[in-house]
Each structure stands twice: as C-alpha cells, then as structure tokens.
N, C-alpha and C. Protein backbone atom coordinates (compact mmCIF):
# COMPACT_ATOMS: atom_id res chain seq x y z
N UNK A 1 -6.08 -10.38 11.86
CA UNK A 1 -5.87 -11.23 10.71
C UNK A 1 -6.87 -12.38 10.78
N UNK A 2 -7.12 -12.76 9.69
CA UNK A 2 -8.29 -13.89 9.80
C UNK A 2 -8.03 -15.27 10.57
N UNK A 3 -8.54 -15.96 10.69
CA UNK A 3 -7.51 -17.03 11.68
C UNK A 3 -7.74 -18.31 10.04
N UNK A 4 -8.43 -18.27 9.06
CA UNK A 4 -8.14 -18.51 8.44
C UNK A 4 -7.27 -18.85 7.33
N UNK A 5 -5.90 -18.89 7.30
CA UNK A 5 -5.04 -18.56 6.38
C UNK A 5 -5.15 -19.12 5.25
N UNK A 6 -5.00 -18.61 3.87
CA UNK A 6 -4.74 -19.36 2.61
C UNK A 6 -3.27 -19.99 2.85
N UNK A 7 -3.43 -20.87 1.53
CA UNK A 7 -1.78 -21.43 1.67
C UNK A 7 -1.54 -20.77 1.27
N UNK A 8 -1.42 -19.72 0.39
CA UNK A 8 -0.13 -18.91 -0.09
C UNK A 8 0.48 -17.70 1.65
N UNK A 9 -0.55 -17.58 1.97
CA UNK A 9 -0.60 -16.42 3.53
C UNK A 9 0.45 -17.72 4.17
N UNK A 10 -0.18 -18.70 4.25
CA UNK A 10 0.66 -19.83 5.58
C UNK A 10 2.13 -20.08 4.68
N UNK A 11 2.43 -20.11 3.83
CA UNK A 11 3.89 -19.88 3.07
C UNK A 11 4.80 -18.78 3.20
N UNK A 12 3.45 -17.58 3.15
CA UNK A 12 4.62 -16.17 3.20
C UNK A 12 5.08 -16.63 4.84
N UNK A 13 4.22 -16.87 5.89
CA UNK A 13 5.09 -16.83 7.36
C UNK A 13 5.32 -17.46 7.85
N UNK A 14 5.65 -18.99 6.95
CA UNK A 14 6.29 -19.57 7.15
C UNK A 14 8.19 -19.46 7.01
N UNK A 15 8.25 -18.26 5.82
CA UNK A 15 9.62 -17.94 5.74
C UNK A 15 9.57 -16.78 6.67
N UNK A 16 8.86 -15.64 6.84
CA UNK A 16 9.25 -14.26 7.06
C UNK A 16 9.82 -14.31 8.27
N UNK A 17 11.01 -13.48 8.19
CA UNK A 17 12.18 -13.56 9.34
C UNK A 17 12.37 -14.95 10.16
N UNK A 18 12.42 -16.19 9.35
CA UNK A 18 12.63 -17.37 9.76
C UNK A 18 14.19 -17.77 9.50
N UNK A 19 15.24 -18.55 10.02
CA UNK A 19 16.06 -19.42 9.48
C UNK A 19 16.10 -20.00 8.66
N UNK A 20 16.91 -20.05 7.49
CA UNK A 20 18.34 -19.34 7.36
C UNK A 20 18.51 -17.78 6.86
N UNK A 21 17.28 -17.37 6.32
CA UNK A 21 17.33 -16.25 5.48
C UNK A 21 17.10 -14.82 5.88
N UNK A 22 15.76 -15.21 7.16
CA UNK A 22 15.59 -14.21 8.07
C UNK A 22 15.33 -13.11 7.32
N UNK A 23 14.71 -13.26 6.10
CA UNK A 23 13.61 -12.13 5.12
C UNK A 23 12.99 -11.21 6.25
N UNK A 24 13.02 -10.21 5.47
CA UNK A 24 12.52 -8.89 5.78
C UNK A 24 10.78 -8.93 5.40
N UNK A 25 10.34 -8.17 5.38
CA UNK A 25 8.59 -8.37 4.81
C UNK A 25 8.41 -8.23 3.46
N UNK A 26 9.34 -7.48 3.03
CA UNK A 26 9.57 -7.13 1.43
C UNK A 26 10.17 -8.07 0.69
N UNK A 27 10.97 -8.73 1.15
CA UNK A 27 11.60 -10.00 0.86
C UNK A 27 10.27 -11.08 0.52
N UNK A 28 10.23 -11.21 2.01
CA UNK A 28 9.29 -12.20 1.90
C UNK A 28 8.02 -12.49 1.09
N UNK A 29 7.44 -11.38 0.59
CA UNK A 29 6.87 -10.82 -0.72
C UNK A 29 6.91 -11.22 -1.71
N UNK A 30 8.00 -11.42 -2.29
CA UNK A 30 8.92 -11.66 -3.31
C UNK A 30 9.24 -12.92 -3.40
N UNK A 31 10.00 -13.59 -2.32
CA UNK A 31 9.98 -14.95 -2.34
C UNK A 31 8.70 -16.08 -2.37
N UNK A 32 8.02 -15.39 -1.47
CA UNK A 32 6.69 -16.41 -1.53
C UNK A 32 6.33 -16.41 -2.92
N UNK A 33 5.66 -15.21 -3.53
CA UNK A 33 5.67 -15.29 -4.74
C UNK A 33 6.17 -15.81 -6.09
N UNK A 34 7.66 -15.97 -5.53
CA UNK A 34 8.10 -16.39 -6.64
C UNK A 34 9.71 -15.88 -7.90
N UNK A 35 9.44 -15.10 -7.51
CA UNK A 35 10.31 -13.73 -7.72
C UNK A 35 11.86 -13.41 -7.13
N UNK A 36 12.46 -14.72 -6.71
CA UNK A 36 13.60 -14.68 -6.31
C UNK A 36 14.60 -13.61 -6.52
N UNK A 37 14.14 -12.99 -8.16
CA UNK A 37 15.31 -12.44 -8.58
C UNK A 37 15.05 -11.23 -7.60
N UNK A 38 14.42 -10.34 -7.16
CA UNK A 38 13.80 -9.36 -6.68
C UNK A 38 14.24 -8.95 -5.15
N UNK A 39 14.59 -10.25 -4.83
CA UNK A 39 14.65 -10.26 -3.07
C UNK A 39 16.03 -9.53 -2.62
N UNK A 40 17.32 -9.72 -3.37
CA UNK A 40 18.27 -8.75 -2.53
C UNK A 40 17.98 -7.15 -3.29
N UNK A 41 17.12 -7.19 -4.20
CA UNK A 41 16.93 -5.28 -4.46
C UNK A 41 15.86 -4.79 -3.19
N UNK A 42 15.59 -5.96 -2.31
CA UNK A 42 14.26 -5.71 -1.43
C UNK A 42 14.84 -5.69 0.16
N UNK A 43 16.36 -6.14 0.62
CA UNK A 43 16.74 -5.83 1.66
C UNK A 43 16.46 -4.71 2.56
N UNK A 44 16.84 -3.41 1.57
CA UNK A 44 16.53 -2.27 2.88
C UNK A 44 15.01 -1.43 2.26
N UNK A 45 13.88 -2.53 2.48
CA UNK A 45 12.63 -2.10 1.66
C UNK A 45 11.55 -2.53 3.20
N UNK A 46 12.64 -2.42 4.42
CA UNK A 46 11.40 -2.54 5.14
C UNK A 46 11.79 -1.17 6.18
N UNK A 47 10.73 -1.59 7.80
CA UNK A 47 10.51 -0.77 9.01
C UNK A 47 10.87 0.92 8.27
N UNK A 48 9.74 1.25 7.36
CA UNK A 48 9.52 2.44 6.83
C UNK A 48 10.70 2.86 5.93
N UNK A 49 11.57 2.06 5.09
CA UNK A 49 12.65 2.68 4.71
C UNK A 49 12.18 2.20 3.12
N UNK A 50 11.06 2.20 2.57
CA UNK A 50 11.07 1.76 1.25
C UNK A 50 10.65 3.37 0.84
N UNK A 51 10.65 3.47 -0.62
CA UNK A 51 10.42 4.58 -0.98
C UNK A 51 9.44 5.28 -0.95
N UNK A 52 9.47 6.89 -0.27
CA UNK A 52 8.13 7.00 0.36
C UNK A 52 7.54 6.86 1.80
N UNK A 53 8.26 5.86 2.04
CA UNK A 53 7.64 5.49 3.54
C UNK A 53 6.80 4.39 3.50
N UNK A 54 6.69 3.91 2.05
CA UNK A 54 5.56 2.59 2.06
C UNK A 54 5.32 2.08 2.74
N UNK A 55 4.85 0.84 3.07
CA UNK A 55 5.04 -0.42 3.50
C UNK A 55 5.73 -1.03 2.49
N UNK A 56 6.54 -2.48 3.56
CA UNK A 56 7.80 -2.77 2.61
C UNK A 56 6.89 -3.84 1.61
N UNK A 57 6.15 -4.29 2.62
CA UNK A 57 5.33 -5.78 1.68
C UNK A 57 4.22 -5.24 0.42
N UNK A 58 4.01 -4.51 0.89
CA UNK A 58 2.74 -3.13 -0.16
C UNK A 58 3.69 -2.61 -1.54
N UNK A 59 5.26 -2.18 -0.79
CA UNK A 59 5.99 -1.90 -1.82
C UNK A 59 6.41 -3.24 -2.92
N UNK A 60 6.84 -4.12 -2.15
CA UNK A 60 7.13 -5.55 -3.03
C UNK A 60 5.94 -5.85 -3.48
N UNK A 61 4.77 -5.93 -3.20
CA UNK A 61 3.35 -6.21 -4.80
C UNK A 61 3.10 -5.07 -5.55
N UNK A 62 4.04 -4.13 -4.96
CA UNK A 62 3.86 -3.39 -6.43
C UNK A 62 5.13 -3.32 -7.01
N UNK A 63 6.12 -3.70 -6.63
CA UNK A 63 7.02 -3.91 -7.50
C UNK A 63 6.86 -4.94 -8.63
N UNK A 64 5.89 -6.07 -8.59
CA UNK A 64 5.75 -7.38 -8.51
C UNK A 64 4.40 -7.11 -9.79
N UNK A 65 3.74 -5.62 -9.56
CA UNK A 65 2.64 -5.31 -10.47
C UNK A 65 1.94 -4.27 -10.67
N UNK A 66 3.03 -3.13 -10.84
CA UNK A 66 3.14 -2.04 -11.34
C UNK A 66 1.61 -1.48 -11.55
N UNK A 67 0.95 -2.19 -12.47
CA UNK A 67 -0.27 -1.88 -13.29
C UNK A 67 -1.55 -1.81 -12.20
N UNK A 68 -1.04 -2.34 -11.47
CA UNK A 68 -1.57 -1.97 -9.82
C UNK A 68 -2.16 -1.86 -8.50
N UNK A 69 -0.72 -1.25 -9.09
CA UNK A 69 -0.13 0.06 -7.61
C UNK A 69 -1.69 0.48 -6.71
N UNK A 70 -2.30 1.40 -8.01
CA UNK A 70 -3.52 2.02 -7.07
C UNK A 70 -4.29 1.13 -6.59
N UNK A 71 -4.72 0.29 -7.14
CA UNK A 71 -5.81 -0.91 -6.41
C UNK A 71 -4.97 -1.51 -5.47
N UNK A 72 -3.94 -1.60 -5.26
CA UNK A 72 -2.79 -2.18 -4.08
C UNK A 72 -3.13 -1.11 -2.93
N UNK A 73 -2.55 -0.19 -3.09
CA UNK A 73 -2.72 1.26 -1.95
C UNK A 73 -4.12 1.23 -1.82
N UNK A 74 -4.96 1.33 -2.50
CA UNK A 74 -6.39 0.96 -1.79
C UNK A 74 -6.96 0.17 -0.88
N UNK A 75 -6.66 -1.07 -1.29
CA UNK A 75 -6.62 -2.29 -0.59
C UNK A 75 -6.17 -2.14 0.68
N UNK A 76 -4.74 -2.02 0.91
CA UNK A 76 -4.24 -1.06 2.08
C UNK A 76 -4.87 -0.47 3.11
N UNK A 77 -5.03 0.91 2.25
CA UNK A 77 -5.76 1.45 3.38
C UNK A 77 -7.12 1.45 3.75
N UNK A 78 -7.74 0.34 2.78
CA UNK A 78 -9.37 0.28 3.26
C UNK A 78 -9.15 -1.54 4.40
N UNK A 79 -8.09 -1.81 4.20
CA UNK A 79 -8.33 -3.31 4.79
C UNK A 79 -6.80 -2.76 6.31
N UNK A 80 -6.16 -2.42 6.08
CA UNK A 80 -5.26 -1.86 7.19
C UNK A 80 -5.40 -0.90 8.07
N UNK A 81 -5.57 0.64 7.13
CA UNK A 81 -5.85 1.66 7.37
C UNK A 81 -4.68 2.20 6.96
N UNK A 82 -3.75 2.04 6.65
CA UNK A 82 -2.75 3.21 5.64
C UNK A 82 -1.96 2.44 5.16
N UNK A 83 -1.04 2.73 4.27
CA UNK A 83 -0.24 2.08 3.36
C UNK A 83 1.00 2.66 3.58
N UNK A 84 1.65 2.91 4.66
CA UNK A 84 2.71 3.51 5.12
C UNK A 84 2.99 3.05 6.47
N UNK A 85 4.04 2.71 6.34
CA UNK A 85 4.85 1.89 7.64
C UNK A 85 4.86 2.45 8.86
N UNK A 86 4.99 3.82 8.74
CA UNK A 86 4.98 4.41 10.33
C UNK A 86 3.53 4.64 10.57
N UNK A 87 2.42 4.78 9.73
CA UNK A 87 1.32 4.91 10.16
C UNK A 87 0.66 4.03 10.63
N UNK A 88 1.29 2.54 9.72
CA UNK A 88 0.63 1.30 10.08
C UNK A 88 0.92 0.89 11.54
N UNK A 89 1.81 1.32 11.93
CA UNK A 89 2.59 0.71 13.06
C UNK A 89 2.52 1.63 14.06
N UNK A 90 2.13 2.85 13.80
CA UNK A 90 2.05 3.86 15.12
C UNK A 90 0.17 4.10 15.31
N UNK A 91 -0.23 4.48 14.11
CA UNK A 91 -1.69 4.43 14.67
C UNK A 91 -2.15 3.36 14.47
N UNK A 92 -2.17 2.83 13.50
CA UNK A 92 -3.17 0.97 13.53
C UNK A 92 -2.38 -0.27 14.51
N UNK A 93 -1.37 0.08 14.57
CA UNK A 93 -0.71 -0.91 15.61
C UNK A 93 -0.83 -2.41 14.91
N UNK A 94 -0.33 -2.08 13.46
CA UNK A 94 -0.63 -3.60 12.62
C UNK A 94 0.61 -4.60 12.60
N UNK A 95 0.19 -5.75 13.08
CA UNK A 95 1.73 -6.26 12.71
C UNK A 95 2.55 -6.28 11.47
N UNK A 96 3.80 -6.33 11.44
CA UNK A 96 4.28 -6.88 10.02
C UNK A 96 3.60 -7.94 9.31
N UNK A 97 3.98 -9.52 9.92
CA UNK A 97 2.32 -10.69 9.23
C UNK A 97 1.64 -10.00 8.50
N UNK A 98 0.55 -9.34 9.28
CA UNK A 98 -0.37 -9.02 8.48
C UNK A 98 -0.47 -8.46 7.54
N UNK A 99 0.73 -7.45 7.08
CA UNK A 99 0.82 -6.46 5.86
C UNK A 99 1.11 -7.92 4.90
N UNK A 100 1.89 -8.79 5.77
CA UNK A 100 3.11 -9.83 4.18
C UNK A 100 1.63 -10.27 4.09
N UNK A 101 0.66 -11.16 4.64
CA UNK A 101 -0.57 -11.76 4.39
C UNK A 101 -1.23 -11.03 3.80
N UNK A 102 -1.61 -9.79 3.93
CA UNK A 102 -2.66 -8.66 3.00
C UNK A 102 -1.79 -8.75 1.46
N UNK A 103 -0.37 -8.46 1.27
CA UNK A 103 0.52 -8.00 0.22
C UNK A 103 -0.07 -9.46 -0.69
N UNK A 104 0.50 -10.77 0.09
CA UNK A 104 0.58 -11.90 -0.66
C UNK A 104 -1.09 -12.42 -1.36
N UNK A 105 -1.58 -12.53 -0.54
CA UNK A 105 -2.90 -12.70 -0.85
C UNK A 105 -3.88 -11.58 -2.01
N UNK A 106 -3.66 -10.71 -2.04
CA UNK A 106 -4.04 -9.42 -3.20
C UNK A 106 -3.33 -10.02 -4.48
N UNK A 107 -2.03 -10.30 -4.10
CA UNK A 107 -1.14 -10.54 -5.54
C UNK A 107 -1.63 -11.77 -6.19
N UNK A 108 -2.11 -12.60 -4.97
CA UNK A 108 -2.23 -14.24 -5.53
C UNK A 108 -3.83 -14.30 -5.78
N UNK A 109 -4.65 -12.94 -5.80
CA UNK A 109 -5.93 -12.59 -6.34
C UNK A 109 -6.36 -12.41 -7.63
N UNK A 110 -5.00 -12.34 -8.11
CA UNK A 110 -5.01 -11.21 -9.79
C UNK A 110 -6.29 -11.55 -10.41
C-alpha cells in the first residue's frame, strides 16, 4: 500500500474493525463513503462470503456504483491481482486495508 494515504483511505481505517462498530471491509466501504443506509445489508459481505466470492470492499463500490462494476473488477485485478477474496488472500497475500483503501479511493475518483 502506498505509505501515502489520501484522507478519504486514512478515514476508511480509521473505522475498519475499530470500536464501537467493528465494521467488516464491506461495511467500512459504505460508511466511509457515506452510505450509511447500506452498511447492515453489508454485514455478511466479507472473508469471501459476498456474492460470488468477491471481495467484500470491491463488492460494496459496486454496490455503491453499479455503472461500474467492470472498471471496479479491473482496477482490482490490475492493482491487487484478483477481485476475489480467497484469491486475494491465498495467492496475493493482500491485506484486508488494502482492498477497503483500493475500494475507497476508486469510488472517491469518479
């Protein structure tokens, strides 16, 4: 991850899995953003359980912007290397952070 952070990146982890709320990555997505309403449909949207196998934070900016999805999954896998949670995490060995920082930062690109 860059050691650079934008503020919107230093916001998403500043909540993600922090006290009191202890957001998920998909959550945290959502909240940083803005999008409150979004965050309990985003509970069981992480550690590979979003639809598909997404990533949970990949899945929450595209929940967040449908119109897209494909330039999201691109982004993904040209800046991660896959857009899927067990891949991210078994062959790229990526942290969570970094997906919510890749997710948040793309969205806050529009």
């Amino acid at each position: 991850m860059d050691t650079q952070l934008t503020p919107i990146e230093q916001k998403a982890l500043s909540i993600f899995r922090q006290p009191p709320r202890h957001l998920n990555c998909a959550q945290t997505v959502c909240a940083t953003m803005g999008r409150e309403e979004l965050v309990p449909a985003m509970q069981n949207c992480n550690v590979g359980r979003a639809p598909g196998g997404t990533c949970g934070a990949l899945y929450a900016a595209i929940a967040m912007a449908p119109e897209r999805e494909s330039e999201l999954r691109e982004l993904f896998t040209r800046t991660l290397g896959a857009d899927k949670c067990a891949l991210l995490k078994r062959d790229g060995h990526v942290p969570c952070p970094r997906c919510v920082c890749t997710a948040v930062r793309a969205l806050s690109e529009e």
